[in-house]
C-alpha atoms as a PDB file:
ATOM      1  CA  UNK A   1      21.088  19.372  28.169  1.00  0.00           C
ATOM      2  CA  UNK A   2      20.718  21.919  25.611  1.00  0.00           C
ATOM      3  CA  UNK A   3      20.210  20.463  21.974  1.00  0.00           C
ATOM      4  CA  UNK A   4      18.997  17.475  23.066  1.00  0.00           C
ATOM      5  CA  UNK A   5      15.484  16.690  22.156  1.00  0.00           C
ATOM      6  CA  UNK A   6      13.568  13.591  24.415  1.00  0.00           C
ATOM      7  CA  UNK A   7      12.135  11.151  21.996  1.00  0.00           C
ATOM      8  CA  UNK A   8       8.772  12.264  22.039  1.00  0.00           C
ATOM      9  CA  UNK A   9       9.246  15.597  20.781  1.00  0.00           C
ATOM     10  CA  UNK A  10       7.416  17.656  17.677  1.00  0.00           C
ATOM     11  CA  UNK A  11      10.585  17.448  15.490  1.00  0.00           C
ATOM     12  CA  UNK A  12      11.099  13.404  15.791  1.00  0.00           C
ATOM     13  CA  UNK A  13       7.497  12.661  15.528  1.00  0.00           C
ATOM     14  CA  UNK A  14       7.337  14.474  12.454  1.00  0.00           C
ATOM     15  CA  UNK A  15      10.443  12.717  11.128  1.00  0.00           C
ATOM     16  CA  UNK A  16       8.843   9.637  11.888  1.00  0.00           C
ATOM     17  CA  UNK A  17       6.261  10.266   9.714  1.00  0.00           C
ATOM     18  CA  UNK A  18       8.011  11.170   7.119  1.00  0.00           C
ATOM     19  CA  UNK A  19       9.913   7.630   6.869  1.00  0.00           C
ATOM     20  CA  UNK A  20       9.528   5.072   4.228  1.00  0.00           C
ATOM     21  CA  UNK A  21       9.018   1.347   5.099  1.00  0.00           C
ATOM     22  CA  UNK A  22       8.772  -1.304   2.892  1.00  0.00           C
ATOM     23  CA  UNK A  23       5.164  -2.770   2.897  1.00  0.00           C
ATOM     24  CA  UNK A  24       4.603  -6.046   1.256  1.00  0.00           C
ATOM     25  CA  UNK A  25       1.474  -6.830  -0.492  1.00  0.00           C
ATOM     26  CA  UNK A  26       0.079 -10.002  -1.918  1.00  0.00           C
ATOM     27  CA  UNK A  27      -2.300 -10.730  -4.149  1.00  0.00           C
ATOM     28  CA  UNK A  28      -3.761 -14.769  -4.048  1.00  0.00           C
ATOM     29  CA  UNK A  29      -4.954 -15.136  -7.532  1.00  0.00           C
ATOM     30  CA  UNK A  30      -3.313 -18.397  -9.512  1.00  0.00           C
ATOM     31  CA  UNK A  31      -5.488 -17.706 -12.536  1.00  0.00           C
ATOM     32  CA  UNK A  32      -4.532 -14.571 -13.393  1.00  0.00           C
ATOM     33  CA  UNK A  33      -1.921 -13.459 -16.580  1.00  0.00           C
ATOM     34  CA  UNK A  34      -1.132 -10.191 -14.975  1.00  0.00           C
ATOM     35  CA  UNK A  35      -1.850  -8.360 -11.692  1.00  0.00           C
ATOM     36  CA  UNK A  36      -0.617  -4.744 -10.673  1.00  0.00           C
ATOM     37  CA  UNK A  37      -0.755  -2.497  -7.482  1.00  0.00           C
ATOM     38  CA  UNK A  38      -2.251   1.159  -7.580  1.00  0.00           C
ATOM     39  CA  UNK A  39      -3.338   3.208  -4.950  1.00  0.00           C
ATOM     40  CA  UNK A  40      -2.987   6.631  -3.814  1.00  0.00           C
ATOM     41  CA  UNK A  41       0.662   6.271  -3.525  1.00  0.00           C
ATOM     42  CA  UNK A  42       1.052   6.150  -7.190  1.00  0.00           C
ATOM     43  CA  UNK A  43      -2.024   8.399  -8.006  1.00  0.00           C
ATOM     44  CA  UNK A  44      -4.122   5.166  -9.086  1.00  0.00           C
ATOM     45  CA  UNK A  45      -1.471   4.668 -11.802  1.00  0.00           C
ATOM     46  CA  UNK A  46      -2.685   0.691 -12.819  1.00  0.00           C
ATOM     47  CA  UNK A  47       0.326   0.766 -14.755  1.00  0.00           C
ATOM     48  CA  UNK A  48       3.197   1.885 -12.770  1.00  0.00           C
ATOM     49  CA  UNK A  49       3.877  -1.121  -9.906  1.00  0.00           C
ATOM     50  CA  UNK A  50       3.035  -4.520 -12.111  1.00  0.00           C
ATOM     51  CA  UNK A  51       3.283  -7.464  -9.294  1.00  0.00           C
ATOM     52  CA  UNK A  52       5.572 -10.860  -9.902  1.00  0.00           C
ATOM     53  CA  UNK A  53       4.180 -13.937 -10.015  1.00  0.00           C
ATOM     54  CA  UNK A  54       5.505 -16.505  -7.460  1.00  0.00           C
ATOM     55  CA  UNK A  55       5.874 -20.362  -8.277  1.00  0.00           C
ATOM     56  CA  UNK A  56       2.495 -20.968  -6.055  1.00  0.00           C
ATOM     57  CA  UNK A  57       0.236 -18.521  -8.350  1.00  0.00           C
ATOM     58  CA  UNK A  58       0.499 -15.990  -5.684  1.00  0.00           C
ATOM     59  CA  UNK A  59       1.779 -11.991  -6.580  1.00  0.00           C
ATOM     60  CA  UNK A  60       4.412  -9.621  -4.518  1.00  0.00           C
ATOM     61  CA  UNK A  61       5.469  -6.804  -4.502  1.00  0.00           C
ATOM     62  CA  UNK A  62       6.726  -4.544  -1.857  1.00  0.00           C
ATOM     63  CA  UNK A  63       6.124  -0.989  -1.608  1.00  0.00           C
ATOM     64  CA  UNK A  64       7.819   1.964   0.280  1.00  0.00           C
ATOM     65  CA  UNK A  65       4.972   3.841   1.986  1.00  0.00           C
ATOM     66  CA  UNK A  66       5.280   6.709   4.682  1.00  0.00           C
ATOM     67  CA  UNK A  67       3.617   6.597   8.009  1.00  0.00           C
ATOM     68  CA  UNK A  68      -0.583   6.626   7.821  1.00  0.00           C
ATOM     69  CA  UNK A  69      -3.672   5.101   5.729  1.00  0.00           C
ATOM     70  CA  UNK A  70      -3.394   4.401   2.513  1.00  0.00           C
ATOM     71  CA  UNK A  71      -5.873   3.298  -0.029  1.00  0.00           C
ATOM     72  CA  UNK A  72      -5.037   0.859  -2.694  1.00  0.00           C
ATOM     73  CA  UNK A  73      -6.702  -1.923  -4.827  1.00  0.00           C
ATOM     74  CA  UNK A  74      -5.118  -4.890  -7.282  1.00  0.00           C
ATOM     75  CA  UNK A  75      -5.659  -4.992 -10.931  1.00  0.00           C
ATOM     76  CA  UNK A  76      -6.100  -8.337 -11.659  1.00  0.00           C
ATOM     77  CA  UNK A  77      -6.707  -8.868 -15.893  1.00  0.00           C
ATOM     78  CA  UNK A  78      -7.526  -5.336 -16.250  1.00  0.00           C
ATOM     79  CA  UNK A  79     -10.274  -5.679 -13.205  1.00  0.00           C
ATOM     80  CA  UNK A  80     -10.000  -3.877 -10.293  1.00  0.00           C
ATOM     81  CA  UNK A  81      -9.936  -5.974  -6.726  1.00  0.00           C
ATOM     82  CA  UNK A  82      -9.938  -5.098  -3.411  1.00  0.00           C
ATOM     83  CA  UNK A  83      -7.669  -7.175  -0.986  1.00  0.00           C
ATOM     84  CA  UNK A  84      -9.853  -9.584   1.169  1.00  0.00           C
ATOM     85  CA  UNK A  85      -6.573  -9.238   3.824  1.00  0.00           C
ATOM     86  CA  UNK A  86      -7.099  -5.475   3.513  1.00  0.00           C
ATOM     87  CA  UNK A  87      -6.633  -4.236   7.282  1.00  0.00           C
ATOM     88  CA  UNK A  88     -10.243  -2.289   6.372  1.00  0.00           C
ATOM     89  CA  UNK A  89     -12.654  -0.872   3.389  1.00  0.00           C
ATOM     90  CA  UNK A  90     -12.419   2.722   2.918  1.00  0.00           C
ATOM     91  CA  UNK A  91     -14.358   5.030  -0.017  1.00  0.00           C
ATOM     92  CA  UNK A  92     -12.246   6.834  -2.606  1.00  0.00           C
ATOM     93  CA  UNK A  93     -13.386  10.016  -4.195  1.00  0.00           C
ATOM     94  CA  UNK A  94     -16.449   8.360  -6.191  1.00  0.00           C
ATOM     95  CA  UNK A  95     -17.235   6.924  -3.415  1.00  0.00           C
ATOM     96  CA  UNK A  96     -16.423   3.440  -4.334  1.00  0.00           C
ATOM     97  CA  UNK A  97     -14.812   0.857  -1.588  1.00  0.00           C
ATOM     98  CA  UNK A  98     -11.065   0.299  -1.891  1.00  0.00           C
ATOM     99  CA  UNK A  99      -9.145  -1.433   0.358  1.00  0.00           C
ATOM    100  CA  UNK A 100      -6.720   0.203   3.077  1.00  0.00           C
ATOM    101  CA  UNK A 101      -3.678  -0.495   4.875  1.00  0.00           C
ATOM    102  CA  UNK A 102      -2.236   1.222   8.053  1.00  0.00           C
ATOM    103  CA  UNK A 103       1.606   2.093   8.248  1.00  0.00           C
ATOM    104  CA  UNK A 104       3.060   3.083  11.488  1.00  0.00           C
END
């Protein structure tokens, strides 16, 4: 048995979390001319993950994130939004609310 490692060891756990999955996040807002993603994946970067507009108004656009919380919020026409389908409301550094999403 030597090299093996059982599943719930240090090293695989820590691999784990160190995986990217693809998270997709939309944004319901028909009205809008322009909507993009930032959060602390992309250092708050409102210019860096621009959504696409889908035939029924809504916006996409999937993300690889690593395992844990993130915080992120939509730019919507230059405003920021939070997701109402946020998994929770978390404070940034100013201590403003931003949405967050769990990855496991």
């Amino acid at each position: 048995m030597h090299g093996l490692r059982p599943s719930g060891s240090p090293l695989q756990r820590l691999q784990a979390r160190q995986t990217l999955k693809p998270i997709n996040f939309i944004c319901i807002s028909p009205e809008a001319k322009s909507v993009q993603l930032m959060g602390d994946f992309n250092d708050w970067n409102s210019e860096s993950h621009p959504m696409k507009r889908s035939f029924d108004g809504s916006w996409h656009l999937s993300v690889q994130l690593s395992h844990g919380g993130h915080h992120y919020q939509f730019v919507v026409d230059g405003k920021r939004t939070n997701d109402p389908r946020a998994q929770g409301l978390a404070r940034n550094e100013a201590g403003e609310k931003v949405s967050m999403i769990l990855v496991s």
